[in-house]
PDB file of N, CA and C in Angstrom:
ATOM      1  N   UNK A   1       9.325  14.178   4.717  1.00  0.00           N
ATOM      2  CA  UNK A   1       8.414  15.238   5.091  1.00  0.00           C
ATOM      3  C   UNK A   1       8.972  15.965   6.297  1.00  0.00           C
ATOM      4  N   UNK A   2       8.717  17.248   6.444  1.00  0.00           N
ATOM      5  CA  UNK A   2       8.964  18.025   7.609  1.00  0.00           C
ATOM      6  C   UNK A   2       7.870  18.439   8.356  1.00  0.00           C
ATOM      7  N   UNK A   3       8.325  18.341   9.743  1.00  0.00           N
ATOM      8  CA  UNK A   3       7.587  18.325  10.442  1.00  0.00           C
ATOM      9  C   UNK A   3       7.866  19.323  11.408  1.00  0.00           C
ATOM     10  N   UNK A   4       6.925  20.275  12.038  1.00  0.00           N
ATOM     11  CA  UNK A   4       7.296  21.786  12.896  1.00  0.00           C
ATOM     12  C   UNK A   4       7.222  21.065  14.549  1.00  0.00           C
ATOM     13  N   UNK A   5       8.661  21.741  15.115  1.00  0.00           N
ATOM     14  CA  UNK A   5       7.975  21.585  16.209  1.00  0.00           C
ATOM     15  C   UNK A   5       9.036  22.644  16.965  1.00  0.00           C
ATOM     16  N   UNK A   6       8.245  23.339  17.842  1.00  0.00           N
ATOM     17  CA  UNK A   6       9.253  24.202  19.377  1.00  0.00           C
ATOM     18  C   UNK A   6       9.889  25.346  18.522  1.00  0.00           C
ATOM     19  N   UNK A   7      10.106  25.812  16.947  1.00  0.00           N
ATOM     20  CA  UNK A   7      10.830  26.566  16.443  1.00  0.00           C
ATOM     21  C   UNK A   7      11.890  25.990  15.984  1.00  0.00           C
ATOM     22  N   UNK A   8      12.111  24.479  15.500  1.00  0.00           N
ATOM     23  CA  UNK A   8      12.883  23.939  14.681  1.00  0.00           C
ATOM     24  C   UNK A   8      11.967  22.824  13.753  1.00  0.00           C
ATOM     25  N   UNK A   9      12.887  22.569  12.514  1.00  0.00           N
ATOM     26  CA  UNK A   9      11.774  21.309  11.826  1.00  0.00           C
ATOM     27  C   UNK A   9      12.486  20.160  12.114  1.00  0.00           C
ATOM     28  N   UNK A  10      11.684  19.095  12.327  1.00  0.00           N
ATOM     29  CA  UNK A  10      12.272  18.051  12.550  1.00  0.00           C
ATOM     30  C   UNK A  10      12.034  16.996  11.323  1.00  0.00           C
ATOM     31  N   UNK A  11      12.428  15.860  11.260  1.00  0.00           N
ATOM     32  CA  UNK A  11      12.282  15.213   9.568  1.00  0.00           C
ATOM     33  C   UNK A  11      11.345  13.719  10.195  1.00  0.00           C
ATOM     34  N   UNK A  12      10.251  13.556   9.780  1.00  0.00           N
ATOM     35  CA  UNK A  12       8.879  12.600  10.442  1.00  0.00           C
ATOM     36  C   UNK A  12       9.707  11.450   9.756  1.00  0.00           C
ATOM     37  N   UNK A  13      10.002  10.267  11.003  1.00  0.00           N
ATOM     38  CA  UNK A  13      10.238   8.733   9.975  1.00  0.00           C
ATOM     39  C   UNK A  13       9.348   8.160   9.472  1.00  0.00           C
ATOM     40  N   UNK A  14       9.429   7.397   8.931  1.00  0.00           N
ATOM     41  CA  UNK A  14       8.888   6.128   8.439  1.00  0.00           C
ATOM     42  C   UNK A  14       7.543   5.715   8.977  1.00  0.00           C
ATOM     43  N   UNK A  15       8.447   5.548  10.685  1.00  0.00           N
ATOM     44  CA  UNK A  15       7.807   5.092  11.157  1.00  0.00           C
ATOM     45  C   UNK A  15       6.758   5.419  12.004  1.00  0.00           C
ATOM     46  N   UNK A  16       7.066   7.213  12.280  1.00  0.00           N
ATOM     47  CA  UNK A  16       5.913   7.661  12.499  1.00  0.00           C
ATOM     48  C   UNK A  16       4.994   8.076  11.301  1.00  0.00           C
ATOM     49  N   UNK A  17       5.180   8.390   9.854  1.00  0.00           N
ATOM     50  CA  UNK A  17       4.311   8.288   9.038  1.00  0.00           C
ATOM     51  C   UNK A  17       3.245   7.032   8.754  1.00  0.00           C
ATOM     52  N   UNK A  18       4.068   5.962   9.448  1.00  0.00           N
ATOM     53  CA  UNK A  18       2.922   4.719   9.377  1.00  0.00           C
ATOM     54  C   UNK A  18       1.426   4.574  10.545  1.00  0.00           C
ATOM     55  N   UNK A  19       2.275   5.126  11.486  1.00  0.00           N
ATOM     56  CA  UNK A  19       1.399   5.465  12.703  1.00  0.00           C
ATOM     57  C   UNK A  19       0.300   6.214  12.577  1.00  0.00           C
ATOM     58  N   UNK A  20       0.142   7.026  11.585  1.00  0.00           N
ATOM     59  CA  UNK A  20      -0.805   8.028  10.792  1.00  0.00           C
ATOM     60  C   UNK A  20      -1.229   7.395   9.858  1.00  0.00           C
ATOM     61  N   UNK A  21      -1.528   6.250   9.517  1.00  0.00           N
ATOM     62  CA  UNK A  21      -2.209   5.596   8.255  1.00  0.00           C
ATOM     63  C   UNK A  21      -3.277   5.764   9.051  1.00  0.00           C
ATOM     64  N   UNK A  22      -4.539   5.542   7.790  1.00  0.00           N
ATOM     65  CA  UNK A  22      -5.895   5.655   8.156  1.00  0.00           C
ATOM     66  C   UNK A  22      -6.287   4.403   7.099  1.00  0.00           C
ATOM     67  N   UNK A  23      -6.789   3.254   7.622  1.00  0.00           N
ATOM     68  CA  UNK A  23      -7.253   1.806   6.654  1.00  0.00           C
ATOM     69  C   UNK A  23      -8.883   2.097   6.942  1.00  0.00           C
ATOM     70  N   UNK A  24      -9.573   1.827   5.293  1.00  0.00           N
ATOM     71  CA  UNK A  24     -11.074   1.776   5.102  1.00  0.00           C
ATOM     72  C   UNK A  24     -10.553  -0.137   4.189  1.00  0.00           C
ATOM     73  N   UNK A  25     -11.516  -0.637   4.889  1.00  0.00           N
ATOM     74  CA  UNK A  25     -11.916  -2.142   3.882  1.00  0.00           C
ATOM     75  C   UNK A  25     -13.426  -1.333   3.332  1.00  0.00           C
ATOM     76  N   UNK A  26     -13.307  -2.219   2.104  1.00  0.00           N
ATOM     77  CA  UNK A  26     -14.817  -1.733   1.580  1.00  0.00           C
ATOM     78  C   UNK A  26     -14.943  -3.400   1.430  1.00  0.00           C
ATOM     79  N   UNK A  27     -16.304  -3.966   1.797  1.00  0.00           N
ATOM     80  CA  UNK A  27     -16.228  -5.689   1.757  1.00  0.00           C
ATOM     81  C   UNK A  27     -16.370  -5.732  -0.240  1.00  0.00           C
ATOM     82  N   UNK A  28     -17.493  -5.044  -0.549  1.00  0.00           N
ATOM     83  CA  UNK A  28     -18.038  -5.425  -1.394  1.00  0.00           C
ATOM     84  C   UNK A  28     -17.281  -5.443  -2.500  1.00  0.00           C
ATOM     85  N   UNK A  29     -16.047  -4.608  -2.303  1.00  0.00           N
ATOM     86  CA  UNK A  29     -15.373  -4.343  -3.313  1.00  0.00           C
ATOM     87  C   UNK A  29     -13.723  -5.271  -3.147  1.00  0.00           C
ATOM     88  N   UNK A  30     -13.777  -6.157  -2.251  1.00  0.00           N
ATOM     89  CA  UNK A  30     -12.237  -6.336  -1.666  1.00  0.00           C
ATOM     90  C   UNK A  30     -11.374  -5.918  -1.450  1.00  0.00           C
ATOM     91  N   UNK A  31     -11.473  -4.207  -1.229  1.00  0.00           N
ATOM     92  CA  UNK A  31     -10.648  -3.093  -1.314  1.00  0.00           C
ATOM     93  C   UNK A  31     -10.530  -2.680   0.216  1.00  0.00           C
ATOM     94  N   UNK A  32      -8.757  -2.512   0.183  1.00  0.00           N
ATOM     95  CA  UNK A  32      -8.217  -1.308   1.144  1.00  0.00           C
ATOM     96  C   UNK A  32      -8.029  -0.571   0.499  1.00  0.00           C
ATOM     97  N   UNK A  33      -8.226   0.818   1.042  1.00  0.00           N
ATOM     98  CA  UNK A  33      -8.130   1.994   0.878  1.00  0.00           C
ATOM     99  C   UNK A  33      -7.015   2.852   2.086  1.00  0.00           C
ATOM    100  N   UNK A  34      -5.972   2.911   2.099  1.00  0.00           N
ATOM    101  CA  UNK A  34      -5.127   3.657   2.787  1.00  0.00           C
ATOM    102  C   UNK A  34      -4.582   5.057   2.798  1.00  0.00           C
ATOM    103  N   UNK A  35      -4.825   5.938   3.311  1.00  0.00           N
ATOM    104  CA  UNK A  35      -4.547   6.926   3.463  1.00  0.00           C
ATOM    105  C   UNK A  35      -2.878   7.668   4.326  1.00  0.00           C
ATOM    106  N   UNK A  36      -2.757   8.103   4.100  1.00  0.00           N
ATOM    107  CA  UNK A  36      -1.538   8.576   4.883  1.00  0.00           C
ATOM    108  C   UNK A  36      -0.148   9.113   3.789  1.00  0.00           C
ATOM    109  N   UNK A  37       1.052   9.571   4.499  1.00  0.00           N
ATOM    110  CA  UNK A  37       1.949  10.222   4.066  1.00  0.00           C
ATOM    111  C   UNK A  37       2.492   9.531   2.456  1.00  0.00           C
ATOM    112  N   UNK A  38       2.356  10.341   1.919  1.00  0.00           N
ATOM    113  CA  UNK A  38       3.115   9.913   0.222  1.00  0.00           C
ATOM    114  C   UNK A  38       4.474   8.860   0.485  1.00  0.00           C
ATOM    115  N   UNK A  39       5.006   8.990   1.241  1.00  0.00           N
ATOM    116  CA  UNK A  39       6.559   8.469   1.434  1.00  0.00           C
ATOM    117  C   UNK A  39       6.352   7.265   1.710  1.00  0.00           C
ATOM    118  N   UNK A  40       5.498   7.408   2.620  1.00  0.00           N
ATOM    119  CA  UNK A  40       4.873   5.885   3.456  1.00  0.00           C
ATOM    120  C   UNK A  40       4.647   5.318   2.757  1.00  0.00           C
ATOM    121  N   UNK A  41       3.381   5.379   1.638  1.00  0.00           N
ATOM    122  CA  UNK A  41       2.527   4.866   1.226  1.00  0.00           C
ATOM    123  C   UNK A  41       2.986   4.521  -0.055  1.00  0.00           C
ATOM    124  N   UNK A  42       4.384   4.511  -0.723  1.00  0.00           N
ATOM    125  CA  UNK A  42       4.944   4.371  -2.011  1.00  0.00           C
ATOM    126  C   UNK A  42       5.508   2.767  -1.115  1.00  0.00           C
ATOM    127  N   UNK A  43       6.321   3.403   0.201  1.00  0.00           N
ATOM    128  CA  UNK A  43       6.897   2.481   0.776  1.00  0.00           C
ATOM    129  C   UNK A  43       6.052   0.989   1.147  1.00  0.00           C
ATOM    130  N   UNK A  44       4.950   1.415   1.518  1.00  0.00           N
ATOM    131  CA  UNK A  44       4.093   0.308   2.084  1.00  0.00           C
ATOM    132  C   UNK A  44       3.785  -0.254   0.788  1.00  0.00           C
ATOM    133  N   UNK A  45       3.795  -0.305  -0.329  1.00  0.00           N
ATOM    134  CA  UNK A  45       3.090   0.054  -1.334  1.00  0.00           C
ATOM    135  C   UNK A  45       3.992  -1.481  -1.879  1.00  0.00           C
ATOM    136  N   UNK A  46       5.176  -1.195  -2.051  1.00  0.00           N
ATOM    137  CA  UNK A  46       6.444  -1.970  -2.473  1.00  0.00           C
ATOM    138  C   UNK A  46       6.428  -3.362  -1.182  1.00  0.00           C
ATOM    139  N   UNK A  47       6.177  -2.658  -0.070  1.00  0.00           N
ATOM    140  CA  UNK A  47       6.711  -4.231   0.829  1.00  0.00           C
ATOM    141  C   UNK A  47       5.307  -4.985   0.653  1.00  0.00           C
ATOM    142  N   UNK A  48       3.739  -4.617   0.264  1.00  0.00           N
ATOM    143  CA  UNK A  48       2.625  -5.545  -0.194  1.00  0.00           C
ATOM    144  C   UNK A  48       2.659  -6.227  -1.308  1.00  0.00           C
ATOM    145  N   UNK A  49       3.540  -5.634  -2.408  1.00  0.00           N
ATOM    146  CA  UNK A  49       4.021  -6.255  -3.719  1.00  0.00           C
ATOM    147  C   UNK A  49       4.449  -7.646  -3.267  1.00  0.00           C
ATOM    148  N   UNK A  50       5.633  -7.674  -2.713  1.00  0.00           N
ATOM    149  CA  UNK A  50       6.404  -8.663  -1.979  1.00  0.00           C
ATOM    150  C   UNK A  50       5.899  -9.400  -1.145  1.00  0.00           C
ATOM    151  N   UNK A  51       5.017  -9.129  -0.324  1.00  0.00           N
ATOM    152  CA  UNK A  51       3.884 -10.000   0.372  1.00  0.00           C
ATOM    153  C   UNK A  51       3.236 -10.392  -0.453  1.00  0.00           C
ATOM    154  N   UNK A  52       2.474  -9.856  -1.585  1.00  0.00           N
ATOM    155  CA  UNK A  52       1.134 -10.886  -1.980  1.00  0.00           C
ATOM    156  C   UNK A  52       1.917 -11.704  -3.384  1.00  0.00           C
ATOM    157  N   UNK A  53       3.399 -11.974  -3.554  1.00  0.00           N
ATOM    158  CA  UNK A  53       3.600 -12.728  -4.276  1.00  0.00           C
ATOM    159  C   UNK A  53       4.267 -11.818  -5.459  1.00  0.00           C
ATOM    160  N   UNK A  54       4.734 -11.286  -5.406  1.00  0.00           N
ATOM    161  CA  UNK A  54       5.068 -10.327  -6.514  1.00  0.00           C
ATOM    162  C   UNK A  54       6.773 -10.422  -6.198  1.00  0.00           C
ATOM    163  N   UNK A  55       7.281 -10.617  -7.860  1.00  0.00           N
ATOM    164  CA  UNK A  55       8.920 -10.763  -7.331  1.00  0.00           C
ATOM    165  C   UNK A  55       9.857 -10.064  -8.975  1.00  0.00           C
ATOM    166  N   UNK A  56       8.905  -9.766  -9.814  1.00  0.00           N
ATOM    167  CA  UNK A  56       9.271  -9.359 -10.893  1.00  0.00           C
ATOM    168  C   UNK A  56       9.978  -7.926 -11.219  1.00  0.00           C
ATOM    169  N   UNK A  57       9.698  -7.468 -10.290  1.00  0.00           N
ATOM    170  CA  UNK A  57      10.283  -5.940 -10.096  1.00  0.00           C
ATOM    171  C   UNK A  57      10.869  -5.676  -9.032  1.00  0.00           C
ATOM    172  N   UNK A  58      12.132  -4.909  -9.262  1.00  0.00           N
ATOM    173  CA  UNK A  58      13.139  -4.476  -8.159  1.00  0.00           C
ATOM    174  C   UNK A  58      12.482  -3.383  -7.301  1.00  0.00           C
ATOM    175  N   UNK A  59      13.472  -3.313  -6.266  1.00  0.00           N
ATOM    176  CA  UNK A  59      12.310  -1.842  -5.054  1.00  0.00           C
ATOM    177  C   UNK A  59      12.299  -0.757  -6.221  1.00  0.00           C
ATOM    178  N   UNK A  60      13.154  -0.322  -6.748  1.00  0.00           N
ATOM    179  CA  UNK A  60      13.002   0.699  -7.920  1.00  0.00           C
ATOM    180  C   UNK A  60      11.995   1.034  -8.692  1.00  0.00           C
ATOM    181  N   UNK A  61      11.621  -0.196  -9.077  1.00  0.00           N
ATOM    182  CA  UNK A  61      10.975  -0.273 -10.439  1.00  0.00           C
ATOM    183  C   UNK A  61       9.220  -0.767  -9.387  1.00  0.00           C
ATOM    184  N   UNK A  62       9.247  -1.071  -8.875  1.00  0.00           N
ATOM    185  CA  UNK A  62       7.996  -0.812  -8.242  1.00  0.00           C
ATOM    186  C   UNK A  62       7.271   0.273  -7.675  1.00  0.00           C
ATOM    187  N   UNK A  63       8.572   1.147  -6.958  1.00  0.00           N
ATOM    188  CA  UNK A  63       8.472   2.833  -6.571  1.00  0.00           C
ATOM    189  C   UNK A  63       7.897   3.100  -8.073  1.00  0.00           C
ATOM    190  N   UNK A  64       8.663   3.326  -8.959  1.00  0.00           N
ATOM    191  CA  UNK A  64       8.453   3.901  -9.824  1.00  0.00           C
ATOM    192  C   UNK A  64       7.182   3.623 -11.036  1.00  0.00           C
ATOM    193  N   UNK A  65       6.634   2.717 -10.520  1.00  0.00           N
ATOM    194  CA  UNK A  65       5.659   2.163 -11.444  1.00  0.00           C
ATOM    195  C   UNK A  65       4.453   2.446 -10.726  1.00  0.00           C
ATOM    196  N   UNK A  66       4.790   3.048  -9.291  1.00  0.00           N
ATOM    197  CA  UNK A  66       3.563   3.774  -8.426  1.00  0.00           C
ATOM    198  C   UNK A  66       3.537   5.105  -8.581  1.00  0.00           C
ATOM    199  N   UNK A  67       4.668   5.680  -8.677  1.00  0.00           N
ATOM    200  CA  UNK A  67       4.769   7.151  -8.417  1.00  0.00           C
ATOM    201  C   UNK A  67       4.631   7.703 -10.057  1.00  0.00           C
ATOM    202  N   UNK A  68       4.478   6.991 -11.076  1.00  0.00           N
ATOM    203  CA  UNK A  68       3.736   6.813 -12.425  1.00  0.00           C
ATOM    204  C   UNK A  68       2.338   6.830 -12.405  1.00  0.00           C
ATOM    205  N   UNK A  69       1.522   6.602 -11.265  1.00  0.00           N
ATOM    206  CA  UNK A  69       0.005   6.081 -11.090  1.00  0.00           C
ATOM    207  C   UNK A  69       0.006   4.911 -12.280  1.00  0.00           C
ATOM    208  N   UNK A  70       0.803   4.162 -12.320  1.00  0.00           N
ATOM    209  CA  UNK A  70       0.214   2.890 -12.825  1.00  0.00           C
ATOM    210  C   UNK A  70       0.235   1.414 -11.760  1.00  0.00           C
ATOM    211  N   UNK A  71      -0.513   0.020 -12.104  1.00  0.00           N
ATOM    212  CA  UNK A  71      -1.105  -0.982 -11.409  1.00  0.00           C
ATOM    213  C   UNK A  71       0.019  -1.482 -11.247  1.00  0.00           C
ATOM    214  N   UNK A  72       0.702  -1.929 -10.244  1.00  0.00           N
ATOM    215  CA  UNK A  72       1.222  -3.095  -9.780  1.00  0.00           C
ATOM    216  C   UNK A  72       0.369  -4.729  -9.739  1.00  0.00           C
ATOM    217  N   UNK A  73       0.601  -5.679 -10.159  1.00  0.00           N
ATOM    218  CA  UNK A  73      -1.009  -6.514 -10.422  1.00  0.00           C
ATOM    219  C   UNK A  73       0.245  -7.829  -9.926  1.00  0.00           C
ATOM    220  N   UNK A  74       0.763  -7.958  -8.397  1.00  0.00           N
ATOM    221  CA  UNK A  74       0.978  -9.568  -8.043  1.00  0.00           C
ATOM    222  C   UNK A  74       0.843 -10.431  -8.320  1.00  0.00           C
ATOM    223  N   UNK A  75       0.581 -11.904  -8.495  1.00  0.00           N
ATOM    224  CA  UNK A  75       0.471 -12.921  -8.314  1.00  0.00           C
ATOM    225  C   UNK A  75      -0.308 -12.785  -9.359  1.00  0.00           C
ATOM    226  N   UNK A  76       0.307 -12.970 -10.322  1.00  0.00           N
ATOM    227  CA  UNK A  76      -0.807 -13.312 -11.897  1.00  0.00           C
ATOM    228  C   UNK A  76      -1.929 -12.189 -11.896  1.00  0.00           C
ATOM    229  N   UNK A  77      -1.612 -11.241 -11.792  1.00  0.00           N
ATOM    230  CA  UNK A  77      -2.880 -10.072 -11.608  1.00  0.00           C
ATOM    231  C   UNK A  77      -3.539 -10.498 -10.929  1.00  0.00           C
ATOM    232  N   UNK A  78      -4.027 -11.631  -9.428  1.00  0.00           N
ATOM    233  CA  UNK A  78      -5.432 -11.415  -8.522  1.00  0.00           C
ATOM    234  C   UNK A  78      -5.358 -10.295  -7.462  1.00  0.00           C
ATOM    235  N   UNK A  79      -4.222  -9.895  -8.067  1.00  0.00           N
ATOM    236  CA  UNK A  79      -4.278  -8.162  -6.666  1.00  0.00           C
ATOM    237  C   UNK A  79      -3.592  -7.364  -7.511  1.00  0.00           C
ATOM    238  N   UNK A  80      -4.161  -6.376  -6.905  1.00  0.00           N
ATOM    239  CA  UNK A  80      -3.860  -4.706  -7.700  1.00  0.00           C
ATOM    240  C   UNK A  80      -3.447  -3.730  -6.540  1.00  0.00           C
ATOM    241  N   UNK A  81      -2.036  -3.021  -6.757  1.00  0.00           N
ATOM    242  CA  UNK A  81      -2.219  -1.948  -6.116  1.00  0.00           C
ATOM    243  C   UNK A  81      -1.702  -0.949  -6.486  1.00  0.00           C
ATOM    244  N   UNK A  82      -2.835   0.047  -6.025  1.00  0.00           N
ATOM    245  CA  UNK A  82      -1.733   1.197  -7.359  1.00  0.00           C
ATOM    246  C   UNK A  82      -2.275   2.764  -6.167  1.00  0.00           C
ATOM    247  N   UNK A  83      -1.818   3.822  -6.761  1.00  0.00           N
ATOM    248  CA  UNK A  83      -1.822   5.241  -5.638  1.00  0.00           C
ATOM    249  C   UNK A  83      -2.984   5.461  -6.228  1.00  0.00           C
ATOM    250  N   UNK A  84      -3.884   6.374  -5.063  1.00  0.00           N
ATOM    251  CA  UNK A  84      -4.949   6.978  -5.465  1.00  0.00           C
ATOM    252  C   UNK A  84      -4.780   8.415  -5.500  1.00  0.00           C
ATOM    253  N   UNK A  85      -6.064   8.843  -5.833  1.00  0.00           N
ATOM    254  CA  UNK A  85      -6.057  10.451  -5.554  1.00  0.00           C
ATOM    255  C   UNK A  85      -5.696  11.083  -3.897  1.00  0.00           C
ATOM    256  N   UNK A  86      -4.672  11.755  -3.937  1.00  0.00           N
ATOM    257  CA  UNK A  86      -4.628  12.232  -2.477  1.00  0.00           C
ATOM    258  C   UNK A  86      -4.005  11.732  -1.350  1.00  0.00           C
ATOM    259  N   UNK A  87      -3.173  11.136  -2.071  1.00  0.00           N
ATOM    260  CA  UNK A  87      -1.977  10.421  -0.603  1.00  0.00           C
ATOM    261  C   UNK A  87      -2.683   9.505  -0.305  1.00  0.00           C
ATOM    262  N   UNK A  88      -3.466   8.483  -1.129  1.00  0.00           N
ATOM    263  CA  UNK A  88      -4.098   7.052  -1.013  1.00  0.00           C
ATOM    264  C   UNK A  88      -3.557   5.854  -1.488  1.00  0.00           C
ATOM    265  N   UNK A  89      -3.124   5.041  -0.750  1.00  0.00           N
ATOM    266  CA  UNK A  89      -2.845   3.569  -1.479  1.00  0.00           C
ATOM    267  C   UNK A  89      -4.011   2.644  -1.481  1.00  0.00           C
ATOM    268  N   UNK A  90      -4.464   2.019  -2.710  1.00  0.00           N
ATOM    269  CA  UNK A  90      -5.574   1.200  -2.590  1.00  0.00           C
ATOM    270  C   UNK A  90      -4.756  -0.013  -2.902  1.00  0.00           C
ATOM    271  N   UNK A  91      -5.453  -1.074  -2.504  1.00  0.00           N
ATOM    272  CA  UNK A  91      -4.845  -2.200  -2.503  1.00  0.00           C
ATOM    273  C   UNK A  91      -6.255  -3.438  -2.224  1.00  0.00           C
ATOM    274  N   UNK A  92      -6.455  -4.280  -3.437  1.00  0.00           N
ATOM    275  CA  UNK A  92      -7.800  -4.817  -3.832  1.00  0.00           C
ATOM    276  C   UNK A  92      -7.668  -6.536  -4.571  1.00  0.00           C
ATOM    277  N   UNK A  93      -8.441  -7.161  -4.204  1.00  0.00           N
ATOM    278  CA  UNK A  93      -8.178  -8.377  -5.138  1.00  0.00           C
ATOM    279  C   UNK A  93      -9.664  -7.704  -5.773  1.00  0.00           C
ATOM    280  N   UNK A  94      -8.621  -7.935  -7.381  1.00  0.00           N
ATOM    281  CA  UNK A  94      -8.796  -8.052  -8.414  1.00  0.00           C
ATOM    282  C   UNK A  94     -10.287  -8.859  -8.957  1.00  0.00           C
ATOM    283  N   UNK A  95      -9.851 -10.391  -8.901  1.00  0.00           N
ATOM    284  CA  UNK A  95     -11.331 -11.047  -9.141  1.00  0.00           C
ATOM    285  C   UNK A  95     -12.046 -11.259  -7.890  1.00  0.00           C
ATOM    286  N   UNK A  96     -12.844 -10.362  -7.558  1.00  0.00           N
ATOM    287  CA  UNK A  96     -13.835 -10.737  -6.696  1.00  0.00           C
ATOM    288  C   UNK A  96     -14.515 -11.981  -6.366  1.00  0.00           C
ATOM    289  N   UNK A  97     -14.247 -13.076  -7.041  1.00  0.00           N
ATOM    290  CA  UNK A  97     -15.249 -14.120  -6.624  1.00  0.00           C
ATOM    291  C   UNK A  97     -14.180 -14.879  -6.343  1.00  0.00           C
ATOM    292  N   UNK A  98     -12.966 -14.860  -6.316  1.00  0.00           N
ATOM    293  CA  UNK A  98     -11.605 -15.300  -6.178  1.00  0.00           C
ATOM    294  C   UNK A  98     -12.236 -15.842  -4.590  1.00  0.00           C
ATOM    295  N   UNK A  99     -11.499 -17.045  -4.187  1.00  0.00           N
ATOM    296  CA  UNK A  99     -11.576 -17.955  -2.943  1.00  0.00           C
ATOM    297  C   UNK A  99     -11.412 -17.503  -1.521  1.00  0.00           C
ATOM    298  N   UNK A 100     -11.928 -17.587  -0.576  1.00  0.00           N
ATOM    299  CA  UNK A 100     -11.523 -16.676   0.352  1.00  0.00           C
ATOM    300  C   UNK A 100     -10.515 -16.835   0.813  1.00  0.00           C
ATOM    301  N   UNK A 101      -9.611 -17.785   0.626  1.00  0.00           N
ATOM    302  CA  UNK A 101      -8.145 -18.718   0.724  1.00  0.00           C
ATOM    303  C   UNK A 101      -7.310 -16.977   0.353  1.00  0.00           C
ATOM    304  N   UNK A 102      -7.806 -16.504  -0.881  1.00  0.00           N
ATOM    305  CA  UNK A 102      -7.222 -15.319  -1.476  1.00  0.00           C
ATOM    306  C   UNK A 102      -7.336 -14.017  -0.260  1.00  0.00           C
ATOM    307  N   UNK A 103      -8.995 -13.912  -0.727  1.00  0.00           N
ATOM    308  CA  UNK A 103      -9.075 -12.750   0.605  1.00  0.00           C
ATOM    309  C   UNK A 103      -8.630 -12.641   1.864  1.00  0.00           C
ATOM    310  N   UNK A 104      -8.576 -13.255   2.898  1.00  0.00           N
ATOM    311  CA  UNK A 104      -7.246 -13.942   3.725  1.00  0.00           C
ATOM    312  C   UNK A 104      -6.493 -13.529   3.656  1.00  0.00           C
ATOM    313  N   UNK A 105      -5.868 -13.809   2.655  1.00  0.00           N
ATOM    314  CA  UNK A 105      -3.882 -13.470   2.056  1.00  0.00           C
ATOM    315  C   UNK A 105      -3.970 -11.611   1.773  1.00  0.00           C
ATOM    316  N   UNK A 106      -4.891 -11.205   1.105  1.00  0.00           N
ATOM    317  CA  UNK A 106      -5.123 -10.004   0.762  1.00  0.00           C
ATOM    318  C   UNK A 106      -4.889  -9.402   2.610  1.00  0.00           C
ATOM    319  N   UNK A 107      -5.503  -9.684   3.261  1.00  0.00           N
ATOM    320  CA  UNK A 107      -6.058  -8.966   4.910  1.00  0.00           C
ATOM    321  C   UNK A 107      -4.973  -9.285   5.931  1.00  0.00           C
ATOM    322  N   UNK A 108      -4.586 -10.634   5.598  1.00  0.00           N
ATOM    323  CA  UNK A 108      -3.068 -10.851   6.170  1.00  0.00           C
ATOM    324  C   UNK A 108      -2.340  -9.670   6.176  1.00  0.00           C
ATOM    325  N   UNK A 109      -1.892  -9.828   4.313  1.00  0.00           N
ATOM    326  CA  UNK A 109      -0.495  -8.912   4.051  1.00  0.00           C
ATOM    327  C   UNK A 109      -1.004  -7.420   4.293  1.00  0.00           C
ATOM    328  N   UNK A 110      -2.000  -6.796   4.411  1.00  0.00           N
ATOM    329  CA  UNK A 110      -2.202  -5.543   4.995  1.00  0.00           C
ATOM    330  C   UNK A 110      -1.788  -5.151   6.244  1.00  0.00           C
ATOM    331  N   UNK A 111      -2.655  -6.153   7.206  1.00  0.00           N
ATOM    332  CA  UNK A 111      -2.592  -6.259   8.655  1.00  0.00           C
ATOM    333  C   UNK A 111      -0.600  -6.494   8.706  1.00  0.00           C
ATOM    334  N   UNK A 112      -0.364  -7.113   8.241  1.00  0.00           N
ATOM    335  CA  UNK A 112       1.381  -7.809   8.914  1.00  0.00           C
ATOM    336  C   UNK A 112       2.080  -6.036   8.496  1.00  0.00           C
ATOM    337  N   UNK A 113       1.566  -5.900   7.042  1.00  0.00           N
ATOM    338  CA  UNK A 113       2.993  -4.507   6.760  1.00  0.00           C
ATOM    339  C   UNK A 113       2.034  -3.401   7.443  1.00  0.00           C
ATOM    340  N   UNK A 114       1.489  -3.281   7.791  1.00  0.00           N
ATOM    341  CA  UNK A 114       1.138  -1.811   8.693  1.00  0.00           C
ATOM    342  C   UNK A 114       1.487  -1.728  10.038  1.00  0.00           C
ATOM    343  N   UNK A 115       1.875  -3.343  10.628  1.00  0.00           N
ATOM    344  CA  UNK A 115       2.397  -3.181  11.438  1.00  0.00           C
ATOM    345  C   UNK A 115       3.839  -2.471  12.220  1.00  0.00           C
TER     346      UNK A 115
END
């Protein structure tokens, strides 16, 4: 992404696109909801795969199975994450009545890669 500044563009990293995330938990639903830069959020998208247990797909094929709008589904499908409308990454366990041992792991791997 480009970014204006002083009368030149400058090119926004990574790592300031992460700095601009915006995280909603919804409890009821076990859902993050993340907002922020497309680039980021393909990126963040791929290193939660890899956190919540997911090893079946290369960085490639995970980009690309997001930027498809289709589910990435970890660890035997109990997490889902896939792009939303509007430069959103949602990221959710799946069975809700799933152990809180799970939900935990879900709030962990959010909290650790946004860091």
């Amino acid at each position: 992404m480009i970014k204006e500044g002083s009368g030149s563009s400058q090119e926004r990293t990574a790592a300031q696109e992460r700095s601009a995330f915006e995280v909603a938990y919804h409890d009821g639903l076990k859902r993050y909801t993340i907002s922020g830069g497309r680039e980021a959020l393909l990126e963040l998208g791929c290193k939660l795969y890899v956190s919540l247990g997911g090893s079946e797909l290369s960085p490639e094929e995970c980009r690309a199975t997001l930027e498809d709008d289709r589910e990435l589904r970890p660890r035997a499908g109990i997490f889902g994450i896939r792009m939303g409308l509007g430069d959103r990454l949602e990221v959710d366990n799946r069975n809700r009545k799933t152990s809180d041992e799970m939900n935990s792991l879900l709030q962990s791997a959010v909290e650790a890669e946004m860091r």
